[in-house]
Protein backbone atom coordinates (compact mmCIF):
# COMPACT_ATOMS: atom_id res chain seq x y z
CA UNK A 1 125.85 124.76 94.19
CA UNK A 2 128.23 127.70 93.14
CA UNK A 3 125.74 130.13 92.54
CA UNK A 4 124.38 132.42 94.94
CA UNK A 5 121.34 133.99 93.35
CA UNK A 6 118.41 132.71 91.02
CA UNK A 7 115.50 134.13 89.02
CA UNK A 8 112.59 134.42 90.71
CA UNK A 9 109.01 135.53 90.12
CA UNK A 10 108.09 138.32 92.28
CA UNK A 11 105.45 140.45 92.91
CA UNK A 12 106.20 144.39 93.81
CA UNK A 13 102.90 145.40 95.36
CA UNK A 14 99.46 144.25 95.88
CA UNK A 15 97.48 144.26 92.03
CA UNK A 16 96.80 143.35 88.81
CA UNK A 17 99.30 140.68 88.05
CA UNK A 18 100.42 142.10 84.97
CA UNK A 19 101.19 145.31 86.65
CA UNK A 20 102.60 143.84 89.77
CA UNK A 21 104.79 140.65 88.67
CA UNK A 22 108.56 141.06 88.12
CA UNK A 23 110.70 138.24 86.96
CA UNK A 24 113.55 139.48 89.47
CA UNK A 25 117.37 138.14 90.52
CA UNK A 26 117.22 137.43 93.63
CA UNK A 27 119.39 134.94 96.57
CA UNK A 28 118.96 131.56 96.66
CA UNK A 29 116.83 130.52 99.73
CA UNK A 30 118.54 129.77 102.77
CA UNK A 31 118.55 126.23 104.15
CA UNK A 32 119.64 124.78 107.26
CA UNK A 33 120.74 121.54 106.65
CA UNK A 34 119.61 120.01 110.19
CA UNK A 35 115.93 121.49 109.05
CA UNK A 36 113.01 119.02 108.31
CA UNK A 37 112.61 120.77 104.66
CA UNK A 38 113.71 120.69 101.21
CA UNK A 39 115.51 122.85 98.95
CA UNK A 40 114.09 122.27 95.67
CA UNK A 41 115.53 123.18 91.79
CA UNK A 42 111.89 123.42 90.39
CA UNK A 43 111.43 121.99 87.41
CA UNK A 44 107.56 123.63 86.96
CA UNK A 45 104.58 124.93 88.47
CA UNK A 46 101.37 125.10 87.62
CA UNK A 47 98.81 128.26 89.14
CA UNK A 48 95.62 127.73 91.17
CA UNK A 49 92.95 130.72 91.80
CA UNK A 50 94.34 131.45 95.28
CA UNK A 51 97.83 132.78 93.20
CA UNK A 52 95.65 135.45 92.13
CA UNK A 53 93.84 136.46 95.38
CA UNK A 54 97.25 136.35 96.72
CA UNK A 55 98.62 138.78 94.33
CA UNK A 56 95.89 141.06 94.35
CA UNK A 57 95.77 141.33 98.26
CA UNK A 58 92.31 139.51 98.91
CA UNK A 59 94.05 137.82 101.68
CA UNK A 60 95.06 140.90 103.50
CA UNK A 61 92.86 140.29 106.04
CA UNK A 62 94.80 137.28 106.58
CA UNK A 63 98.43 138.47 106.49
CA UNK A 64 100.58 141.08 104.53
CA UNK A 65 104.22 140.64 102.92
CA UNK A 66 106.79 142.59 102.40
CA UNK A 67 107.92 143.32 99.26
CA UNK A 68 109.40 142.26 97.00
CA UNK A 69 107.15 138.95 97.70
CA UNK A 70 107.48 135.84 96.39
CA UNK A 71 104.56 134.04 94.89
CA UNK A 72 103.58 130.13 94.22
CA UNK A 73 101.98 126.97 95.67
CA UNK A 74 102.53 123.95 93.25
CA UNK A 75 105.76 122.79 92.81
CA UNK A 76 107.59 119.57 91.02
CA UNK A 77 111.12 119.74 91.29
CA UNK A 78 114.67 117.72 92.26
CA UNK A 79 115.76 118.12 95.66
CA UNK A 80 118.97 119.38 96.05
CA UNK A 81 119.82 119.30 99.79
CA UNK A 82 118.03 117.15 102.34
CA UNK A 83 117.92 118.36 106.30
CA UNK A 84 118.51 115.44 108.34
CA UNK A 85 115.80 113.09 109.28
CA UNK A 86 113.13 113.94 106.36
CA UNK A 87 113.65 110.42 104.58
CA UNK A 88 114.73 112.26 101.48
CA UNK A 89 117.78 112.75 99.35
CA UNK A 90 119.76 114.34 96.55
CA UNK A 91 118.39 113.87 93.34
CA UNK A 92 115.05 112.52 94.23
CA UNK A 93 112.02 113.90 92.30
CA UNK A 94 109.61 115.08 94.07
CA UNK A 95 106.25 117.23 94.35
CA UNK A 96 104.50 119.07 96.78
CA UNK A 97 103.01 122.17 97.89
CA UNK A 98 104.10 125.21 99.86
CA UNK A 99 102.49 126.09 102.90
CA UNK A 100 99.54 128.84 102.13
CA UNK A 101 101.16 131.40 104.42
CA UNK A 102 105.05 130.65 103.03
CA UNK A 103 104.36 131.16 99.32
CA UNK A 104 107.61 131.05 96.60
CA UNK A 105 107.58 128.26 94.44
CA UNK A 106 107.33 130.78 91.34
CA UNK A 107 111.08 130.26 91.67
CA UNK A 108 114.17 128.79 89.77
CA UNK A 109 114.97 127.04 93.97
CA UNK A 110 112.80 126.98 96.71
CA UNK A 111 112.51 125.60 100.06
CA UNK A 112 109.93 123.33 100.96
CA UNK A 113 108.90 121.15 104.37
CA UNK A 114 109.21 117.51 103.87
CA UNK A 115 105.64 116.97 105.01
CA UNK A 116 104.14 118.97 102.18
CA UNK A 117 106.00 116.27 99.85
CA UNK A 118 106.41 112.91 98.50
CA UNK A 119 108.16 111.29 95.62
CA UNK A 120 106.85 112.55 92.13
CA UNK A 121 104.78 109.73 89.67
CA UNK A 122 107.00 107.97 88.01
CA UNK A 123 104.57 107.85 84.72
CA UNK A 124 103.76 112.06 84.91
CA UNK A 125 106.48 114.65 83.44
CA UNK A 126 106.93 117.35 85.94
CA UNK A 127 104.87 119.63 83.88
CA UNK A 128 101.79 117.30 84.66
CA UNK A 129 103.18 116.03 88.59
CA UNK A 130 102.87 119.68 89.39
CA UNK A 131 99.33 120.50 88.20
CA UNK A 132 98.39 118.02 91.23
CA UNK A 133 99.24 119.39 94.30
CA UNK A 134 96.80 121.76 95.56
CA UNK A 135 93.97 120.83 93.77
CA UNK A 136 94.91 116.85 94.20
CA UNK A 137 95.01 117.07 97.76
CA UNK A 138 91.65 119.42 97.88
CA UNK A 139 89.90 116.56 96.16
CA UNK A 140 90.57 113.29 97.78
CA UNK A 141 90.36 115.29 101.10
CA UNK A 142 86.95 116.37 100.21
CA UNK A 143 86.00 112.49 99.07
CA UNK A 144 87.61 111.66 102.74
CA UNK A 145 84.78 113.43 104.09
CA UNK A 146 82.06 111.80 102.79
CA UNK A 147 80.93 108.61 104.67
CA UNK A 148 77.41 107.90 103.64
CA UNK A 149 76.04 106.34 100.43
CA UNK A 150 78.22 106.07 97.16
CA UNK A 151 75.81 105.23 94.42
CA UNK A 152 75.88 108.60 92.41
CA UNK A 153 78.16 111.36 92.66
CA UNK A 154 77.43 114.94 90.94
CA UNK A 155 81.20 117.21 90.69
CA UNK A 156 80.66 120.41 88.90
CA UNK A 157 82.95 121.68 86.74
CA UNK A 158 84.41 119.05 85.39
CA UNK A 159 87.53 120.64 83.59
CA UNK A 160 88.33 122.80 86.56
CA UNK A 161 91.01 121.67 88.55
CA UNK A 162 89.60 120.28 91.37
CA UNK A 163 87.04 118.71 89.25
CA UNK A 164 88.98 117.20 86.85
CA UNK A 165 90.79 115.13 89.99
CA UNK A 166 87.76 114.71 91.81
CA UNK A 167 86.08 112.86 88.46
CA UNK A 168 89.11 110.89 88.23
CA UNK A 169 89.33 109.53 92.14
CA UNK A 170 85.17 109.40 92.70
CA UNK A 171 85.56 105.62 90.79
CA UNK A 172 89.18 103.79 91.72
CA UNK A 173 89.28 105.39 94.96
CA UNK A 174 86.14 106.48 96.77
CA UNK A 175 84.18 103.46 95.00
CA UNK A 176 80.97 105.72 93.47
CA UNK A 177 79.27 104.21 91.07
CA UNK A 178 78.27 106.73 89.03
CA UNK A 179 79.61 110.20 88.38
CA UNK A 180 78.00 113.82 87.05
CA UNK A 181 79.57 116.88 85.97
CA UNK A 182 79.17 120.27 84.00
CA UNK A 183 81.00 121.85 81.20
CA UNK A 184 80.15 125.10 79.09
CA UNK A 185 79.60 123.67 74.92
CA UNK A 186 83.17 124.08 74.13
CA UNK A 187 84.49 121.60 76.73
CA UNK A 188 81.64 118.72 77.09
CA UNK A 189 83.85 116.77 74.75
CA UNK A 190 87.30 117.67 76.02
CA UNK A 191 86.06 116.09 79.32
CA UNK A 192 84.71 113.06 77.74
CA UNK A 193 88.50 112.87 75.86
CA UNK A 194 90.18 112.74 79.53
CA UNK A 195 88.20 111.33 81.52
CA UNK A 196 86.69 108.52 79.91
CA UNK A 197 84.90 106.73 82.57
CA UNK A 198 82.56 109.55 83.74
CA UNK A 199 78.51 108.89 82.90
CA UNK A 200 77.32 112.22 81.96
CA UNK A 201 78.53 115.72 81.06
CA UNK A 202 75.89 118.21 81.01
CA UNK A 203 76.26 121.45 78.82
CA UNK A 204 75.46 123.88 81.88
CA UNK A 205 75.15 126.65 78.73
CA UNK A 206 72.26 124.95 76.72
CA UNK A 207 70.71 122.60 79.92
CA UNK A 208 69.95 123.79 83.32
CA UNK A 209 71.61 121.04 85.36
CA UNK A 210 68.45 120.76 87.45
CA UNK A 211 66.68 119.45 84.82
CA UNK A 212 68.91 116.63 83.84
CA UNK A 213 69.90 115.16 86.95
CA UNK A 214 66.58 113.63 88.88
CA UNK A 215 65.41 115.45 92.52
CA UNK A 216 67.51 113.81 95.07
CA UNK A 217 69.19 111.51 93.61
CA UNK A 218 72.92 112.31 94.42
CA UNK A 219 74.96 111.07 97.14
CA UNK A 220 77.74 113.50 97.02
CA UNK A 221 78.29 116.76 95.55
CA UNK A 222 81.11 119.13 95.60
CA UNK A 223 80.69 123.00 96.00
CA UNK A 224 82.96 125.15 93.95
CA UNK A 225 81.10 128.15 93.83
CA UNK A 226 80.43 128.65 97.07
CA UNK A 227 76.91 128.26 97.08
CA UNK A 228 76.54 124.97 99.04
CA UNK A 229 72.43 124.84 99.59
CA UNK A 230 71.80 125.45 96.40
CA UNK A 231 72.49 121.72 95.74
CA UNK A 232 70.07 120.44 98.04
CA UNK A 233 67.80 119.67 95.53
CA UNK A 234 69.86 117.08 94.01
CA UNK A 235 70.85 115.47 97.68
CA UNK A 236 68.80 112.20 98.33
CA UNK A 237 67.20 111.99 101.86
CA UNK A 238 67.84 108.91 103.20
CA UNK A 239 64.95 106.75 104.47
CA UNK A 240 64.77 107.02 108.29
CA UNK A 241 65.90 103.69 109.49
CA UNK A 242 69.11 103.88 107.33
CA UNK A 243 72.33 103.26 108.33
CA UNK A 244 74.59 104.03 105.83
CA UNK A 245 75.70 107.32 106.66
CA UNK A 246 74.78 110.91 105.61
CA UNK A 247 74.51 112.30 101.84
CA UNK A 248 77.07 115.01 101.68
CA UNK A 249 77.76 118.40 100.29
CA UNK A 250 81.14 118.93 100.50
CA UNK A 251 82.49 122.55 99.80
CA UNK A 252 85.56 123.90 98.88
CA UNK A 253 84.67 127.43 98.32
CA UNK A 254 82.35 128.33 100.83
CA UNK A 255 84.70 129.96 104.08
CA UNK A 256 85.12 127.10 106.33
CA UNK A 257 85.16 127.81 110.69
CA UNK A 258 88.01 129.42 111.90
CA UNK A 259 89.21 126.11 113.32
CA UNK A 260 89.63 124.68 110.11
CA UNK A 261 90.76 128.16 108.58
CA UNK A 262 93.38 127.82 111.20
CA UNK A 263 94.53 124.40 110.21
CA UNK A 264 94.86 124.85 106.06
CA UNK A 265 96.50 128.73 106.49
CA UNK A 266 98.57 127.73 109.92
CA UNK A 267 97.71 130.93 111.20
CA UNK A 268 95.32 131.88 113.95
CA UNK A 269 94.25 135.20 112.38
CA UNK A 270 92.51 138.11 114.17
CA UNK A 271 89.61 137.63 116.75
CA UNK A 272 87.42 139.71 114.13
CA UNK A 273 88.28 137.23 111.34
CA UNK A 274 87.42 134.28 113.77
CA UNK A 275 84.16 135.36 114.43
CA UNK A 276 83.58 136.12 111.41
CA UNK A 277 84.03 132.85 109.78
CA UNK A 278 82.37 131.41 112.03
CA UNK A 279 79.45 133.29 111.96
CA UNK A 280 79.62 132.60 107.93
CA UNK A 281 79.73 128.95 108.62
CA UNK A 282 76.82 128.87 110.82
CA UNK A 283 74.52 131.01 108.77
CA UNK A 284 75.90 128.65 105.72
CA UNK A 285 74.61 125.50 107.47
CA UNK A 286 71.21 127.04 108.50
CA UNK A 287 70.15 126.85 104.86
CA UNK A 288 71.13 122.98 104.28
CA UNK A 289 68.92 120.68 105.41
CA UNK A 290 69.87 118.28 108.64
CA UNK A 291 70.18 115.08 106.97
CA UNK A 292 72.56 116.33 104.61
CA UNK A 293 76.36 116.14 106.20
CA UNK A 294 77.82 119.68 104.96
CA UNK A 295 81.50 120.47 105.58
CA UNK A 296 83.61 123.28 104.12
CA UNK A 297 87.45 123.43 104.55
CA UNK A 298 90.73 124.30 103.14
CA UNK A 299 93.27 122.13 101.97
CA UNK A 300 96.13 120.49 104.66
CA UNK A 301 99.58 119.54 103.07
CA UNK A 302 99.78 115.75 103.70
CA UNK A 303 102.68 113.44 102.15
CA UNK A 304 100.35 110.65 102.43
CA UNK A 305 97.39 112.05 100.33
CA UNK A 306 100.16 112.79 98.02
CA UNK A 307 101.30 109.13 97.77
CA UNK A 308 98.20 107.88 96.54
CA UNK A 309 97.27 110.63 94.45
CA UNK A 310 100.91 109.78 92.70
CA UNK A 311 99.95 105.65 93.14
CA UNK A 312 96.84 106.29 91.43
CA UNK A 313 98.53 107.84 88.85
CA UNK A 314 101.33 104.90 88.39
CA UNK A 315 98.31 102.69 87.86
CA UNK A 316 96.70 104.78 84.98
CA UNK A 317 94.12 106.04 87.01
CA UNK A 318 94.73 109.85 87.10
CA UNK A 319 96.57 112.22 84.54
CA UNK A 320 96.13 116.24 84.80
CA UNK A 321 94.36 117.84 82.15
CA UNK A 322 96.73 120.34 80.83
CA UNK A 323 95.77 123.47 78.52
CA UNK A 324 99.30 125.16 78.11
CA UNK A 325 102.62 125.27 79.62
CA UNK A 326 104.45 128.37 79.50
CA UNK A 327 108.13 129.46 79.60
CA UNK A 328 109.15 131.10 83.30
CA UNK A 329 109.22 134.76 81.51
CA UNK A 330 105.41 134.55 80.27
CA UNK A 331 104.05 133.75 83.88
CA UNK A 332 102.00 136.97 83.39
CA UNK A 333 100.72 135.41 80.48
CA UNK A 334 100.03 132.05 81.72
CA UNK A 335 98.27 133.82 85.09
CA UNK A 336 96.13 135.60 82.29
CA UNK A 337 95.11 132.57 81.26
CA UNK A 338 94.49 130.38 84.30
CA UNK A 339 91.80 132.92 85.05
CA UNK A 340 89.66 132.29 81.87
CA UNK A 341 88.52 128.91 82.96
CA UNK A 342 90.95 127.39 80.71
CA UNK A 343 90.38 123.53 79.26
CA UNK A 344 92.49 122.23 82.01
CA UNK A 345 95.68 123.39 84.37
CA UNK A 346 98.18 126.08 83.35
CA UNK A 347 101.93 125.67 83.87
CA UNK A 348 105.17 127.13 84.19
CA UNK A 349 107.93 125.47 83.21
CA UNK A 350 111.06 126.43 85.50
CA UNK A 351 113.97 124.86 84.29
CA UNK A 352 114.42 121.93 81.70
């Protein structure tokens, strides 16, 4: 590599990202050879919701950067140097995602730990490979959790982006039988276009889902609005004598305990913000009945999760739903769109 700087999105000061967001030259990323990381040439990104808390400086209770700060989670890119010992090489494609507190994929190069990777799906482009990190590993972690029953499954928000995965894996790789979701009128038919094998989309704008799907009669339902006993209704209660395991509400929005806040950020944070969260968590599960399992939690990079989300998608059984990839100088643009609950992921495309 002969140059010494790149182009890099960057944001300037906590905000609006259209105020805030600089496409900037800046140095490459330094990289210690003997590291267990990656340096990357990123081919594209794509944005998740936490981009935008991150910009805006929701997570200041968490940590503050400096600024310029870089910005970024997702990433599918070509590795260009390999430290010693991380199993990959030069000119592998790969994907992955940055580590929540080390942000700065929004980059023409970026640095990357081996763990958060593994080698991109052979049948995606990297526009689609990198619309699967974050949300990819959120949803089959969130099917890991659930032990009990798998008849019926109900996943709201079925062209977010945790929902659109989750529909996909609930089938081939948790083995549900049956799977429920929600869409607003415009979308119910976009989700039956991608994801084919689902058994009902219900128009949450003309039909309260409530009633459509029968009193507890779900298995399993994922939270994305952090409002976790508000599905109880549609939990079944297992007879007494059972032995199959729990019903589940599984959330991904609700604030998790501090132990798993720890373990998705990698930071301890304050003794205020521990107690907090867990105080959140415990008032959360005083409202959900005690034969429902309930767990809330953030994300953890794992290589392995990201092998069979990219097996699963060698096999035809997953493919991100895309709504529009952008050029690296319209990322305000393409932020503006991500948060207008778009028909599917938002990208940037880096570099061709």
């Amino acid at each position: 590599m002969s140059t010494k700087t790149m182009h890099a999105i960057m944001q300037t000061a906590y905000g609006e990202p259209s105020k805030v967001l600089k496409l900037l030259t800046v140095p490459l990323p330094a990289f210690d050879e003997s590291s267990n990381k990656l340096l990357l040439r990123v081919k594209a990104v794509s944005i998740n919701p936490v981009d935008g808390m991150v910009i805006r400086g929701k997570l200041n209770i968490v940590w503050t950067d400096p600024m310029p700060a870089p910005v970024g989670y997702d990433v599918s890119g070509v590795v260009v140097k390999a430290g010693k010992g991380t199993g990959f090489k030069e000119g592998d494609e790969v994907y992955g995602f940055l580590s929540l507190n080390r942000p700065g994929s929004f980059a023409e190069y970026c640095t990357v730990p081996a763990r958060n990777c593994a080698l991109k799906p052979t049948s995606l482009s990297h526009e689609e490979a990198a619309c699967l990190p974050l949300v990819g590993a959120t949803a089959i972690q969130a099917l890991q959790r659930h032990s009990g029953p798998k008849d019926t499954a109900f996943i709201p928000g079925g062209l977010g982006g945790v929902g659109s995965v989750m529909l996909q894996l609930a089938k081939p790789y948790s083995g549900f039988k049956h799977t429920i979701t929600t869409a607003s009128t415009a979308k119910v038919e976009v989700v039956k276009q991608h994801i084919r094998d689902v058994d009902v989309v219900i128009d949450y704008k003309k039909v309260e889902p409530a009633t459509v799907i029968p009193a507890h009669s779900c298995d399993f339902v994922l939270d994305q609005f952090g409002k976790p006993a508000s599905y109880a209704q549609y939990v079944r209660k297992p007879p007494p004598s059972s032995a199959e395991g729990k019903p589940s509400i599984i959330s991904v929005s609700a604030p998790p305990d501090a132990k798993k806040f720890q373990q998705a950020w990698e930071t301890r944070g304050s003794l205020p913000l521990r107690i907090g969260l867990n105080l959140i968590d415990w008032w959360t599960r005083l409202w959900i009945p005690g034969w429902i399992h309930y767990d809330s939690f953030g994300a953890l990079q794992s290589a392995s999760d990201l092998k069979i989300l990219a097996d699963l998608a060698d096999h035809g059984k997953l493919k991100p739903v895309i709504d529009k990839v952008f050029p690296m100088g319209q990322a305000v643009e393409a932020i503006a769109l991500a948060e207008t609950k778009p028909a599917g992921k938002v990208v940037i495309r880096m570099s061709d």
